[in-house]
Protein backbone atom coordinates (compact mmCIF):
# COMPACT_ATOMS: atom_id res chain seq x y z
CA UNK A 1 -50.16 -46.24 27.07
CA UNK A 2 -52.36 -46.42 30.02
CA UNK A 3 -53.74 -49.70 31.38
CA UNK A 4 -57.74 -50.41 31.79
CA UNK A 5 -58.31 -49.05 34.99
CA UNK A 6 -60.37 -52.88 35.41
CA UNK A 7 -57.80 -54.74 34.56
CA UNK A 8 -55.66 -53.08 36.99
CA UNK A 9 -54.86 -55.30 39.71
CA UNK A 10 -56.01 -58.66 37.75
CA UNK A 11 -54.74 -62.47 39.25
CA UNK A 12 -54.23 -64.79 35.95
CA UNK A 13 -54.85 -68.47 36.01
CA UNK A 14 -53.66 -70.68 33.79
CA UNK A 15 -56.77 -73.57 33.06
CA UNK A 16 -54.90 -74.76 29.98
CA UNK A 17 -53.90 -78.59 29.45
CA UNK A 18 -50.79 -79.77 28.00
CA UNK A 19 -51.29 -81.30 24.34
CA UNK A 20 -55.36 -79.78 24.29
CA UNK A 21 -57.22 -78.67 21.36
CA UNK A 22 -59.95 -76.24 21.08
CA UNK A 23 -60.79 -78.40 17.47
CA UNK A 24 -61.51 -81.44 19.60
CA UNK A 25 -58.55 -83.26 17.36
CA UNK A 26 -56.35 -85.70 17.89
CA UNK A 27 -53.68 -88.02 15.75
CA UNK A 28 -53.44 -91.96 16.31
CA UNK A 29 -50.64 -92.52 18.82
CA UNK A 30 -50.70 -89.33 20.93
CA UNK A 31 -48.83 -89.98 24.36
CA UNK A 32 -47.91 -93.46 22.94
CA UNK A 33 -51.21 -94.15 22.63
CA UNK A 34 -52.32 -93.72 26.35
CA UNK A 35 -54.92 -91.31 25.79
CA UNK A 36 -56.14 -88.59 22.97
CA UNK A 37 -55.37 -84.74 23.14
CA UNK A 38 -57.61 -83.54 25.44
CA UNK A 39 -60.11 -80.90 24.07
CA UNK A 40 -61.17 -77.62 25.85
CA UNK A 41 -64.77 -78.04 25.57
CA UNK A 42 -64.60 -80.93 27.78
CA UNK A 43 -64.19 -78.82 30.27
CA UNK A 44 -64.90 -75.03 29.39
CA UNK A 45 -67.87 -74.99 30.87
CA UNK A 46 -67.15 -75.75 34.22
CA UNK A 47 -64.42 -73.76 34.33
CA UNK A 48 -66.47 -70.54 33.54
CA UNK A 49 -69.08 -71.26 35.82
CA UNK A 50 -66.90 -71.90 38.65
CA UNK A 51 -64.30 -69.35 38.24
CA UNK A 52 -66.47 -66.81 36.05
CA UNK A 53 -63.57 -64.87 34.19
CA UNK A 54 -63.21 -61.13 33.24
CA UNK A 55 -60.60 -61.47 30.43
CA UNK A 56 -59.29 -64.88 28.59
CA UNK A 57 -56.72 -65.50 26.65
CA UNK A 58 -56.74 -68.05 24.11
CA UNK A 59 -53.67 -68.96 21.88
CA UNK A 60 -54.56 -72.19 20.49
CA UNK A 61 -53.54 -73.92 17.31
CA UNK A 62 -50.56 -75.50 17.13
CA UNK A 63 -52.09 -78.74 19.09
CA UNK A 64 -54.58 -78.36 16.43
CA UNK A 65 -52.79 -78.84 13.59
CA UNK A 66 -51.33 -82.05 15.01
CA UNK A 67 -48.56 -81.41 13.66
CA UNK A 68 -49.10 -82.26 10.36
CA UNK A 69 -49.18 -80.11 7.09
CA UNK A 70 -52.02 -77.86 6.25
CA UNK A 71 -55.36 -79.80 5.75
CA UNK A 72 -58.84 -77.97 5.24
CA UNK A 73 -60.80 -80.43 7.14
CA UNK A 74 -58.31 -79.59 10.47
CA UNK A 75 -59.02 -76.11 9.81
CA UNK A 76 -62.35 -75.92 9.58
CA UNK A 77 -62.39 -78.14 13.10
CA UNK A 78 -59.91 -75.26 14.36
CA UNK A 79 -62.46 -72.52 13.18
CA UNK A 80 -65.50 -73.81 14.15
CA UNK A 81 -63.65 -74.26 17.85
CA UNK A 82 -62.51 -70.85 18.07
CA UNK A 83 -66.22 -69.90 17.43
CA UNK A 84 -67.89 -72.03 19.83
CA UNK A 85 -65.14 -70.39 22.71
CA UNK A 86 -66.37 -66.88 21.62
CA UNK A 87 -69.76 -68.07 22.41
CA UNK A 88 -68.99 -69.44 25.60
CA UNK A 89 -66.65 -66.26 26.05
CA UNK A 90 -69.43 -63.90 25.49
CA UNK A 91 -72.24 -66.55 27.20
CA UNK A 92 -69.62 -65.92 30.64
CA UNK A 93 -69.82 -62.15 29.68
CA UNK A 94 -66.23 -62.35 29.68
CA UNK A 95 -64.21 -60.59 26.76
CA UNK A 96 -61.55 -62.59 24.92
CA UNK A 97 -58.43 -62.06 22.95
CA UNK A 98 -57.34 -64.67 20.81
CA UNK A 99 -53.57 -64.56 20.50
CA UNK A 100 -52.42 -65.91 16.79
CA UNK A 101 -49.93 -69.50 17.93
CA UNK A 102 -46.32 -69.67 16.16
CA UNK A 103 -45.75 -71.03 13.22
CA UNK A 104 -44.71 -74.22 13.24
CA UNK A 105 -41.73 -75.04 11.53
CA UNK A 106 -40.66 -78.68 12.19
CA UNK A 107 -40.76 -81.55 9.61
CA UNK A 108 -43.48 -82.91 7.94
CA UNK A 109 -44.64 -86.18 8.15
């Protein structure tokens, strides 16, 4: 398969947080209680306008589900996320592939 000839000779930065959430969510406790997950669309906008992207990748979800067992209410927070970074995605005129998390398969509190 050829490559995109405009995606050729691309540099990729990594603006991601440890622990963030594109859902804005966070559980009681996080980081011992120092400080909540810290959400994307704090600072998505600034990071398009100052870096103004081609191509982004976006895997996010398993900081979303905080770890925790399926719950509508998360979901819908995770959805309605995703949407608003398509919108800033295509806002940037940058495309964007969102790239499905792992599962996560730890206990369940």
């Amino acid at each position: 398969m050829k490559a995109d000839k405009k995606f050729e000779a691309c540099e990729i930065v990594n603006f991601a947080v440890p622990s963030e959430t594109v859902a804005g969510l966070s559980e009681y406790g996080h980081a011992g209680g120092r400080f909540p997950r810290p959400c994307l669309h704090e600072c998505l906008d600034r990071v398009l306008q100052m870096y103004r992207p081609q191509l982004i990748l976006a895997c996010y979800g398993m900081n979303d589900g905080l770890m925790q067992a399926f719950d509508k209410a998360r979901f819908q927070a995770y959805q309605e996320g995703n949407i608003r970074l398509k919108k800033a995605a295509d806002a940037a005129k940058a495309e964007i592939v969102f790239i499905t998390p792992p599962l996560f398969r730890g206990g369940f509190r």
